[in-house]
N, C-alpha and C. Protein backbone atom coordinates (compact mmCIF):
# COMPACT_ATOMS: atom_id res chain seq x y z
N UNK A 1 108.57 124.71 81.31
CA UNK A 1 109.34 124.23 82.45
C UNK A 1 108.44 123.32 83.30
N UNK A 2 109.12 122.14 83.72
CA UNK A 2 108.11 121.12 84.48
C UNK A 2 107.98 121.84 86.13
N UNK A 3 106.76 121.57 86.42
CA UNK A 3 106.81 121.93 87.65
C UNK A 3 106.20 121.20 88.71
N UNK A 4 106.40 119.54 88.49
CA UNK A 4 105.73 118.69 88.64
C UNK A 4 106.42 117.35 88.73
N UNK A 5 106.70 116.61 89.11
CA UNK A 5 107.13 115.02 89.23
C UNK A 5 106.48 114.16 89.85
N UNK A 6 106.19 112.99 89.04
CA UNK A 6 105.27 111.89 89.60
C UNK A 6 106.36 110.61 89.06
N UNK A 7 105.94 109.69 90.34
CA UNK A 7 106.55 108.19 89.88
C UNK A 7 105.88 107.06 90.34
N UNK A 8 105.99 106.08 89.47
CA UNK A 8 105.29 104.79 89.91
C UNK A 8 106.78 103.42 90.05
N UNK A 9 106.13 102.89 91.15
CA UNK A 9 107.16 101.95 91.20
C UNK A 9 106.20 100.12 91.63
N UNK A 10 106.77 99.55 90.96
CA UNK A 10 105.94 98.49 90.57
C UNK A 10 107.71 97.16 90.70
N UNK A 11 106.81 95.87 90.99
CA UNK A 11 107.23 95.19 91.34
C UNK A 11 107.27 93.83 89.88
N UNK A 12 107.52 94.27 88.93
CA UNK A 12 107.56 93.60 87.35
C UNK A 12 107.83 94.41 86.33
N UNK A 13 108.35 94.22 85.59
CA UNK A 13 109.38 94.73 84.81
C UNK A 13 108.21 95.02 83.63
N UNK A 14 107.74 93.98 83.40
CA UNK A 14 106.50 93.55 82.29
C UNK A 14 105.53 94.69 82.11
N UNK A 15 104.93 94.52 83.63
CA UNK A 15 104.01 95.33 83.83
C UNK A 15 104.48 96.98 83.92
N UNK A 16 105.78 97.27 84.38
CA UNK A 16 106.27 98.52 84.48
C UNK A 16 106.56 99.13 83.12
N UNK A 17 106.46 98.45 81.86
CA UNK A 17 106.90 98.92 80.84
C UNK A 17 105.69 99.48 80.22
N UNK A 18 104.48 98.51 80.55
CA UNK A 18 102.86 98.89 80.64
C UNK A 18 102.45 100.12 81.23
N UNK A 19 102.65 100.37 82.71
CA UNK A 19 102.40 101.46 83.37
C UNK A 19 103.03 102.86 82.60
N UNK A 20 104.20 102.63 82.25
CA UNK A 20 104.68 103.96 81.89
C UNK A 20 104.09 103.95 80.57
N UNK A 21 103.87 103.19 79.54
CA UNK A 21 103.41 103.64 78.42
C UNK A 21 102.19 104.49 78.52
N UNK A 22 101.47 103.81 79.29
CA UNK A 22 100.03 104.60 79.84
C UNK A 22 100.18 105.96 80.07
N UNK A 23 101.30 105.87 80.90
CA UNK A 23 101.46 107.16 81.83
C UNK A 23 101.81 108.22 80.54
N UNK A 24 102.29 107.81 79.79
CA UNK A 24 102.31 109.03 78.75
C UNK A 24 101.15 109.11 78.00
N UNK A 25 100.59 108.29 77.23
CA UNK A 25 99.47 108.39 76.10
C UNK A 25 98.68 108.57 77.08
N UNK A 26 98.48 109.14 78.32
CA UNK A 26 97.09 109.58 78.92
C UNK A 26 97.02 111.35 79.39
N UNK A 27 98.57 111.79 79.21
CA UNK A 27 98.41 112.65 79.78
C UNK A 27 99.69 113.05 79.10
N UNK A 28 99.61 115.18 78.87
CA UNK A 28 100.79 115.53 78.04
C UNK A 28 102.39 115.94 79.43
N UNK A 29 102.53 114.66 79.45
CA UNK A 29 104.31 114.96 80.18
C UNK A 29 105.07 113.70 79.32
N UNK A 30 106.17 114.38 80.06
CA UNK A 30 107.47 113.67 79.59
C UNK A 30 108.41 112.70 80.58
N UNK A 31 108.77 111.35 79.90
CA UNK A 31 109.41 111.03 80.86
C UNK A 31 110.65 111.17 81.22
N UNK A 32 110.66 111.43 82.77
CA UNK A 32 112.25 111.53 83.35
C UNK A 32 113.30 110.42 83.03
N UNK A 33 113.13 109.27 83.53
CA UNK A 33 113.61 107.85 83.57
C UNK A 33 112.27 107.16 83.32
N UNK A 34 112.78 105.77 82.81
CA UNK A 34 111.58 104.48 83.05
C UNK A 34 112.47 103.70 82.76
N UNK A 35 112.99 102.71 83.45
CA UNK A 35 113.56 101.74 83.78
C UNK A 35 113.58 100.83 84.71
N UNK A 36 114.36 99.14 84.79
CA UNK A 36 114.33 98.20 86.01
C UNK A 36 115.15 98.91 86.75
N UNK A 37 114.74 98.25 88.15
CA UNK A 37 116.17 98.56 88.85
C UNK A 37 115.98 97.58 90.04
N UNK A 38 117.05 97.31 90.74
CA UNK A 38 117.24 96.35 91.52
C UNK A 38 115.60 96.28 92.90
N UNK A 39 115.43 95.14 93.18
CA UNK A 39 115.85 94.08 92.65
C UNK A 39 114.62 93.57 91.52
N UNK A 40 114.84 93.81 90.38
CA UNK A 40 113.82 92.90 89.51
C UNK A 40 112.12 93.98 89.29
N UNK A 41 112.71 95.58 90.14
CA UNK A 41 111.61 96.40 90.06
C UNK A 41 111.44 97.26 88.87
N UNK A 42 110.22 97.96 88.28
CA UNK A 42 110.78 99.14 87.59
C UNK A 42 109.85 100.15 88.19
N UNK A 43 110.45 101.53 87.73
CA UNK A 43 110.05 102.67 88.03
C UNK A 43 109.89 103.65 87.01
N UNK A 44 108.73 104.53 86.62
CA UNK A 44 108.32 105.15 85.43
C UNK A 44 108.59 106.89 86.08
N UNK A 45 109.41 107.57 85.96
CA UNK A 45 109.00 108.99 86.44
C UNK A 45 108.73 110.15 85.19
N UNK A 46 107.64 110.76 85.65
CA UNK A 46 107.68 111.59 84.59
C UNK A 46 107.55 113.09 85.02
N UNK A 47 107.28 114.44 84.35
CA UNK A 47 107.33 115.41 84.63
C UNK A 47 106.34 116.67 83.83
N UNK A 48 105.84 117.06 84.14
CA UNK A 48 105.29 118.18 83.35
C UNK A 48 104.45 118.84 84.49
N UNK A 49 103.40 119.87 84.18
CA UNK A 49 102.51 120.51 84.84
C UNK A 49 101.90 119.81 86.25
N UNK A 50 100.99 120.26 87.07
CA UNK A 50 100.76 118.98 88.11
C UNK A 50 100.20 118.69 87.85
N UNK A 51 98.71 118.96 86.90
CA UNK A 51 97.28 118.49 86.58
C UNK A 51 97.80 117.16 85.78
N UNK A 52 98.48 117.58 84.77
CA UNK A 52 99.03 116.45 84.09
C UNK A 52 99.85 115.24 84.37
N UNK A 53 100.70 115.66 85.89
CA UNK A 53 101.49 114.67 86.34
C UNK A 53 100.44 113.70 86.72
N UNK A 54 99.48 114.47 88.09
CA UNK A 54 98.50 113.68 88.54
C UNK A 54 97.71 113.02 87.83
N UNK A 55 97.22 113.26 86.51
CA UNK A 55 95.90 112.12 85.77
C UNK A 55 97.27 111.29 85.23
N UNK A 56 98.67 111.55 84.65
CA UNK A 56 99.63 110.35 84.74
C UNK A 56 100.02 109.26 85.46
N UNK A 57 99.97 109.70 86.77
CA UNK A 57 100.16 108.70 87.95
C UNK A 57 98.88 107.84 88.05
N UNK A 58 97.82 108.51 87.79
CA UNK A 58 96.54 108.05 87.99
C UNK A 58 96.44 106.93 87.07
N UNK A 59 96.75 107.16 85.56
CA UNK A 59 96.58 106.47 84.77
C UNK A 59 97.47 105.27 84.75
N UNK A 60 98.47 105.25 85.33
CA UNK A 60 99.45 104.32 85.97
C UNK A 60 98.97 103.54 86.85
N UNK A 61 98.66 104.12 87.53
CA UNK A 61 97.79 102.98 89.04
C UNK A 61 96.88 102.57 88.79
N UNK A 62 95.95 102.46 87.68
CA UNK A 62 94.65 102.01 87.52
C UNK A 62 95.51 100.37 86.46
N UNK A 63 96.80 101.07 85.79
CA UNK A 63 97.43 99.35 85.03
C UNK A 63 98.21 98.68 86.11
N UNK A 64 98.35 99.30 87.54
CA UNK A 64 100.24 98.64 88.26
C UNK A 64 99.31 97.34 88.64
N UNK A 65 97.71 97.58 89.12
CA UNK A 65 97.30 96.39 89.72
C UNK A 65 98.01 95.65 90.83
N UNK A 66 98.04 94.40 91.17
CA UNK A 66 98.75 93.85 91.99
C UNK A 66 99.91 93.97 91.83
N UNK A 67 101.24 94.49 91.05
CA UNK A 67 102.47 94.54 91.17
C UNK A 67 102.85 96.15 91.85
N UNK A 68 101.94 96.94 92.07
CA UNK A 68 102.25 98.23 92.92
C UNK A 68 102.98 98.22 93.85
N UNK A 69 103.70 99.05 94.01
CA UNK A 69 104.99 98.98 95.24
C UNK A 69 104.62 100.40 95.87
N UNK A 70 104.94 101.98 95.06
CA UNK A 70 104.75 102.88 95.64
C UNK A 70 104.66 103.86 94.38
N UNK A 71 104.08 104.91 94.66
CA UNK A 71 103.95 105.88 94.15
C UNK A 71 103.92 107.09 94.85
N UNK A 72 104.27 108.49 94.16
CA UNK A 72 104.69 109.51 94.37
C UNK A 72 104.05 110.90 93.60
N UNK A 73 103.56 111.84 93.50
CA UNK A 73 103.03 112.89 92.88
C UNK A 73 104.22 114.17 93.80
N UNK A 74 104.89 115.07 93.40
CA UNK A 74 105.89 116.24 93.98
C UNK A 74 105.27 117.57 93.49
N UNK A 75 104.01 118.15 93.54
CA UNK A 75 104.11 119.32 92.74
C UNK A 75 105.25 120.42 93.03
N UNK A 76 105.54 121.33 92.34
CA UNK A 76 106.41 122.39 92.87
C UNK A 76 107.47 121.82 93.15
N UNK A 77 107.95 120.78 92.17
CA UNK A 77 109.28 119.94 92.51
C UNK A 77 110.25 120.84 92.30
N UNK A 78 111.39 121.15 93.10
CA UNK A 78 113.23 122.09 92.80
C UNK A 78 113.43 121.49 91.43
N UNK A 79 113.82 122.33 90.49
CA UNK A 79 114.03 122.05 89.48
C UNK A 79 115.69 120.87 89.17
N UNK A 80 116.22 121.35 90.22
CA UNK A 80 117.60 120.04 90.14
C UNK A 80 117.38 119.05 90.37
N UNK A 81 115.67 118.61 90.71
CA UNK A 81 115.85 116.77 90.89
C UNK A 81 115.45 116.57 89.83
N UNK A 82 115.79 116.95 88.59
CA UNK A 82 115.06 115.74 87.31
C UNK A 82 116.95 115.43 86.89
N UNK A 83 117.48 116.51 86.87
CA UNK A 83 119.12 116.01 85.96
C UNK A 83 120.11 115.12 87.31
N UNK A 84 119.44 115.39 88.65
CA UNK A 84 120.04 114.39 89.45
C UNK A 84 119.60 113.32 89.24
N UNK A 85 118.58 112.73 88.88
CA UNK A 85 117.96 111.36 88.79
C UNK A 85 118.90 110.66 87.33
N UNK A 86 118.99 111.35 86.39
CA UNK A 86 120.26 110.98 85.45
C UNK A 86 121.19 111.41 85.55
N UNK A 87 121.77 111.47 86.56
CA UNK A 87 123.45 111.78 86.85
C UNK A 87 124.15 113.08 86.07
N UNK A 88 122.96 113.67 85.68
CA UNK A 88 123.82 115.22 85.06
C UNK A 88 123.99 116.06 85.33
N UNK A 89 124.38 116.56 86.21
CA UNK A 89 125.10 117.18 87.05
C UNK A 89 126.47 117.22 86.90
N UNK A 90 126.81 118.83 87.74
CA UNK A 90 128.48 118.70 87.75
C UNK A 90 128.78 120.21 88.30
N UNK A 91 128.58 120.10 89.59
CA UNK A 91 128.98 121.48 90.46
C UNK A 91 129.99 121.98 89.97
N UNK A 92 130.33 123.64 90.28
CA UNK A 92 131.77 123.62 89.97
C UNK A 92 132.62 123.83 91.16
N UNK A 93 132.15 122.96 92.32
CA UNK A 93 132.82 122.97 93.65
C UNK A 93 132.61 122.26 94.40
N UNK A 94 133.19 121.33 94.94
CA UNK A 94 132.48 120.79 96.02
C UNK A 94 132.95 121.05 97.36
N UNK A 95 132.79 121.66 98.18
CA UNK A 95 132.82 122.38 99.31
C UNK A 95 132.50 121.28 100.48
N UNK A 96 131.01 120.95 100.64
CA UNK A 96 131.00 119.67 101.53
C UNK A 96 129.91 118.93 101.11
N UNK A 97 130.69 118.00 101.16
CA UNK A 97 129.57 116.80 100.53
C UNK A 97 128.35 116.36 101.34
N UNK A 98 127.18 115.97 101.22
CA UNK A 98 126.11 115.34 101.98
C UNK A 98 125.48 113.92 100.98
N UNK A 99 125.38 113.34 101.69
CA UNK A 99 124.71 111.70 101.21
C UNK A 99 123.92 111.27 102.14
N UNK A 100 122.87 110.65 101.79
CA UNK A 100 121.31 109.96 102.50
C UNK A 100 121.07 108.93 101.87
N UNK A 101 120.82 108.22 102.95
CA UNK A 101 120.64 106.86 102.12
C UNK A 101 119.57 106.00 102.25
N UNK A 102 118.64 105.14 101.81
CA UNK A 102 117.77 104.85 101.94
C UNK A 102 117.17 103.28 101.59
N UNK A 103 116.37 102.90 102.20
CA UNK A 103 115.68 101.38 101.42
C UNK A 103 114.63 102.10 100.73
N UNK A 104 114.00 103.01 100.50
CA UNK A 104 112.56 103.59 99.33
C UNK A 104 113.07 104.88 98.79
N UNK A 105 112.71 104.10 97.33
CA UNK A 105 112.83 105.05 96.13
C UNK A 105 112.78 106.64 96.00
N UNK A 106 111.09 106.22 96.21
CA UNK A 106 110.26 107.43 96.46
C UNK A 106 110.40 108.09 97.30
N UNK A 107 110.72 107.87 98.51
CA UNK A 107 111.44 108.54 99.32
C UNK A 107 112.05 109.37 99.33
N UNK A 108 113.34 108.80 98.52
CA UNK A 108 114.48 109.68 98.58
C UNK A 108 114.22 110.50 97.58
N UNK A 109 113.29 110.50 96.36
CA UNK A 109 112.81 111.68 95.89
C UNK A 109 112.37 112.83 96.45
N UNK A 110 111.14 112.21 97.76
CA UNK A 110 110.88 113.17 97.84
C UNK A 110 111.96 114.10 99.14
N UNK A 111 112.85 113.00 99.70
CA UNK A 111 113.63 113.69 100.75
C UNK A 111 115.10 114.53 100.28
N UNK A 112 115.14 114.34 98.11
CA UNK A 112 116.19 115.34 97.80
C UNK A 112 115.24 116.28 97.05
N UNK A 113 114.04 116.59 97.18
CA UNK A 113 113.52 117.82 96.99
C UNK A 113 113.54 118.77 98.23
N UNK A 114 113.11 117.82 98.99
CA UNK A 114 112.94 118.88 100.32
C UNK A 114 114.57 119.63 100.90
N UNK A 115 115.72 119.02 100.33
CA UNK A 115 117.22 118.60 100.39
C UNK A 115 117.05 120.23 99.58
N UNK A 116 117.12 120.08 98.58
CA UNK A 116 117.11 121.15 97.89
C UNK A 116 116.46 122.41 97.99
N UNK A 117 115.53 122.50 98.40
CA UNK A 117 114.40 123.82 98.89
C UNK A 117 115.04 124.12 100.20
N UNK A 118 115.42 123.51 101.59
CA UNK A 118 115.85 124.14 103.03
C UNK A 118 117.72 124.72 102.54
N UNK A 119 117.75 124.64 101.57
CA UNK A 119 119.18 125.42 101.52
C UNK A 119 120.11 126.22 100.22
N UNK A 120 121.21 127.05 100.26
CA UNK A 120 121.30 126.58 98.90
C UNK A 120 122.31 125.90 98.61
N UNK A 121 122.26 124.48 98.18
CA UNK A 121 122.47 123.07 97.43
C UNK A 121 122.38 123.31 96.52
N UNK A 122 123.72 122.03 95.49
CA UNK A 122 123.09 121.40 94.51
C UNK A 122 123.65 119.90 94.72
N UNK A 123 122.51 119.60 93.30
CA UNK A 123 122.49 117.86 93.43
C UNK A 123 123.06 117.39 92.76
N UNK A 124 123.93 116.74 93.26
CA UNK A 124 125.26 116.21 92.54
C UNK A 124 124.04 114.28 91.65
N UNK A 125 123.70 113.79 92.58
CA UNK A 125 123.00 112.45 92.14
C UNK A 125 121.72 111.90 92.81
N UNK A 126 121.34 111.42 92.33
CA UNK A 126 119.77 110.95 92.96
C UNK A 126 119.91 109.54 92.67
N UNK A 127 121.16 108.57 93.00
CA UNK A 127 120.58 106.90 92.67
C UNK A 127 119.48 106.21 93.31
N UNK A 128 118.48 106.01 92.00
CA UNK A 128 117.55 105.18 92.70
C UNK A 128 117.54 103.33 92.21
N UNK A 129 118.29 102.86 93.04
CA UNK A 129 117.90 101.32 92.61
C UNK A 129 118.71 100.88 91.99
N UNK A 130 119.28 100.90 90.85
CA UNK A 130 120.19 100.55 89.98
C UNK A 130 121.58 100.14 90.26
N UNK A 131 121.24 99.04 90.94
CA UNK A 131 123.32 98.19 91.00
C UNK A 131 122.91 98.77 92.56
N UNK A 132 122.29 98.95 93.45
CA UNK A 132 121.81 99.13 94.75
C UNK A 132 121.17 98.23 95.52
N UNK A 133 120.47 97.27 94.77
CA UNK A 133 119.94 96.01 95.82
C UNK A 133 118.32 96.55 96.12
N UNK A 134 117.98 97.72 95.51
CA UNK A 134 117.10 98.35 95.62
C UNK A 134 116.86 100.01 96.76
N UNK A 135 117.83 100.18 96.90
CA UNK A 135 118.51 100.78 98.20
C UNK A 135 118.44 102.24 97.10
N UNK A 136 118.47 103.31 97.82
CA UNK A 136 118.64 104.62 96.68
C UNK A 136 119.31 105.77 97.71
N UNK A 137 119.99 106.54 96.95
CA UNK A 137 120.97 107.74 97.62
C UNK A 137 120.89 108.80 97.08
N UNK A 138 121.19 110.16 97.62
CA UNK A 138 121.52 111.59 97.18
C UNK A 138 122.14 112.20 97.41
N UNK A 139 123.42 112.41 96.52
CA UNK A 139 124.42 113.25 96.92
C UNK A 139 124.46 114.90 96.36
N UNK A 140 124.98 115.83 97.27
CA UNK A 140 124.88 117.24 97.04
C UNK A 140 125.83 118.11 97.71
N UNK A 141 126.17 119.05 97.52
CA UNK A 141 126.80 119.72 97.88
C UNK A 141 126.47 120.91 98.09
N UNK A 142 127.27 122.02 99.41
CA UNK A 142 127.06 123.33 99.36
C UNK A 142 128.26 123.79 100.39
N UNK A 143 128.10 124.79 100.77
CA UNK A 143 128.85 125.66 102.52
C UNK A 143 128.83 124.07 103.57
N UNK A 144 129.16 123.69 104.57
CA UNK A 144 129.24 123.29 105.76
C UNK A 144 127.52 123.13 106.23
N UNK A 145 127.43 124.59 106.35
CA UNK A 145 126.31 124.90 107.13
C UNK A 145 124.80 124.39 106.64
N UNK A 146 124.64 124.35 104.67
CA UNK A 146 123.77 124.14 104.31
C UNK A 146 123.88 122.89 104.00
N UNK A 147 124.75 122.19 104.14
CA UNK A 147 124.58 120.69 104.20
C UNK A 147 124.56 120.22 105.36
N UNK A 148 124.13 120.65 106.08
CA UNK A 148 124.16 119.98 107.34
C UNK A 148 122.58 120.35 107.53
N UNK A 149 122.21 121.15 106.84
CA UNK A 149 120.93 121.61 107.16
C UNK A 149 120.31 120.96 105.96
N UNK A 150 120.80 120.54 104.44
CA UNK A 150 119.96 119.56 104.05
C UNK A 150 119.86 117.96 104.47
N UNK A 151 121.19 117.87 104.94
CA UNK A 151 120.79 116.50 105.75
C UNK A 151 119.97 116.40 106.70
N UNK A 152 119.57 117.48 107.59
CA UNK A 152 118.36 117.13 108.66
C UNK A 152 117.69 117.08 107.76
N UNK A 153 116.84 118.11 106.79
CA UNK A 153 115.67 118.11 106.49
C UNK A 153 115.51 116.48 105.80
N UNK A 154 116.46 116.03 104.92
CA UNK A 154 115.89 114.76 104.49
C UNK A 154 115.95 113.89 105.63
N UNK A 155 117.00 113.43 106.36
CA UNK A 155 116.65 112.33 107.15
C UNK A 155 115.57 112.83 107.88
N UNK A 156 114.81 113.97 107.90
CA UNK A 156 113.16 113.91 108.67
C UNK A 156 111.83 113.37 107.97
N UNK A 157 112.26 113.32 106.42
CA UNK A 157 111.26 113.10 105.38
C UNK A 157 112.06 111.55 105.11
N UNK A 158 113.16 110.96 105.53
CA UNK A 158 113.00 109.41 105.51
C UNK A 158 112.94 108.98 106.80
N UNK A 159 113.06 109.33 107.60
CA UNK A 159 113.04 109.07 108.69
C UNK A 159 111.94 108.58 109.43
N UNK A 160 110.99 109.61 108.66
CA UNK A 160 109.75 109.33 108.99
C UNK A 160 109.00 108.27 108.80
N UNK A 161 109.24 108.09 107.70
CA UNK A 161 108.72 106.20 106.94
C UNK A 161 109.51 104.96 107.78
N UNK A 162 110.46 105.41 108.29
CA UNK A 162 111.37 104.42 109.00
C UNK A 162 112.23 103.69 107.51
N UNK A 163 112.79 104.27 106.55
CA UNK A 163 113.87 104.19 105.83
C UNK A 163 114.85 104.80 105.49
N UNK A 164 114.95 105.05 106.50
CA UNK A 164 117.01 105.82 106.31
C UNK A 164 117.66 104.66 106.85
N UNK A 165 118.76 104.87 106.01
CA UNK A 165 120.14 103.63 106.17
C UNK A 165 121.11 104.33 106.96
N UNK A 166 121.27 105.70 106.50
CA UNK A 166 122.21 106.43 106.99
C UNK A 166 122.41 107.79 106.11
N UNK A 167 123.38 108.67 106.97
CA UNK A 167 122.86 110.26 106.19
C UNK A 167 124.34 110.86 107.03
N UNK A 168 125.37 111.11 105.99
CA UNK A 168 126.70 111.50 106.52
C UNK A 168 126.88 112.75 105.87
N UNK A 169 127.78 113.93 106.08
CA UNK A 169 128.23 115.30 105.83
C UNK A 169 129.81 115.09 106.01
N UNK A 170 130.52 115.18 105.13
CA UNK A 170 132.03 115.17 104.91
C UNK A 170 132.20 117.01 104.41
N UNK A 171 132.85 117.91 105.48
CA UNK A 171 133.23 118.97 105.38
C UNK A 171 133.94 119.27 104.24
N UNK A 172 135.20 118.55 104.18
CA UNK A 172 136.01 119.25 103.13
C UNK A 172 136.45 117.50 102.00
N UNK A 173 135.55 117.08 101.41
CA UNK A 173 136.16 115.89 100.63
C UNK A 173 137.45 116.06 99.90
N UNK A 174 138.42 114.89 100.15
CA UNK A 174 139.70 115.01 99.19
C UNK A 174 138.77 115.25 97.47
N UNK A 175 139.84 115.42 97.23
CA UNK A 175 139.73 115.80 95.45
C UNK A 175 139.92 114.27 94.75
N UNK A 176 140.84 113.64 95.25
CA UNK A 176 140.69 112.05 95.25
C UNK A 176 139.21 111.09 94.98
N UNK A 177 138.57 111.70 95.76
CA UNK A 177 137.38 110.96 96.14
C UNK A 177 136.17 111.87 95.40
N UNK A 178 135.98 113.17 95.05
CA UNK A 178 135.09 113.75 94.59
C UNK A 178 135.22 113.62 92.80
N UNK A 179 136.47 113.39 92.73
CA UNK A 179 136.46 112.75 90.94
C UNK A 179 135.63 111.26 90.76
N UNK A 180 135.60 110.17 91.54
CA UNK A 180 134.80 109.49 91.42
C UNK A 180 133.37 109.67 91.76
N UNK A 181 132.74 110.83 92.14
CA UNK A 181 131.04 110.94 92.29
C UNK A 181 130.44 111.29 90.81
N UNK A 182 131.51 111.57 89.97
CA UNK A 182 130.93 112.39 88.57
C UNK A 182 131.47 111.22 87.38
């Protein structure tokens, strides 16, 4: 079981396909995603142990060179942010919705872990970048009460960087509208 998430985010596609190759042949994890994403960026995430995440990231940042944007190491990552980052997910309720929104990636990684640990949530999605403009979101669900309490905790962990866009709690979503999040 991974207990660990690291990501690199780099500003070339070229070079991002470089970084992540590294990031594996240097160290035994696996990757989450590695792909572009808006605008014209890519991002390598991977997962395993922390010792191993960390000499991964490491081994990443020594190729991003001048195209570095940001990077991230999560030890003790909630185990629901790796199948939110690929959209696999699928509550069997949605009770009340919460969404955060953001201009940094990494960010919002690390602000739907912390999302996930202050309550009990789950994570419906983690978009980072992709058909976003570079912009990334997390949607989740739980009670009223614990989404309202994972929305503070993340908008305090984006907030802090000064990248939150915005961070809304819809009590009871139509059924209308919760068939299109999946």
């Amino acid at each position: 079981m991974a207990k660990a998430i690291g990501m690199i985010e780099v500003n070339s596609i070229a070079r991002g396909i470089l970084v992540a190759d590294q990031m594996v042949k240097t160290s035994d994890v696996e990757i989450v995603t590695a792909n572009s994403v808006c605008p014209g960026k890519y991002i390598a995430i991977v997962h395993g142990e922390v010792s191993s995440v960390e000499t991964s990231v490491k081994a990443g940042l020594n190729v991003a060179g001048d195209f570095f944007v940001d990077s991230i190491v999560i030890p003790n990552v909630h185990p629901s942010v790796f199948p939110a980052i690929v959209a696999g997910t699928m509550p069997d309720e949605v009770k009340a919705l919460g969404i955060l929104e953001s201009y940094s990636l990494s960010t919002m990684v690390i602000a739907a872990d912390a999302v996930l640990k202050v309550a009990d949530l789950q994570a419906i999605e983690l978009r980072l970048g992709t058909g976003l403009g570079g912009k990334s979101y997390f949607t989740y669900t739980g009670d009223v009460a614990a989404v309202k309490a994972g929305n503070e905790a993340g908008k305090e962990v984006v907030g802090e960087k000064g990248m939150l866009i915005n961070a809304e709690v819809i009590p009871s979503p139509d059924k209308k509208l919760i068939r299109t999040l999946f």
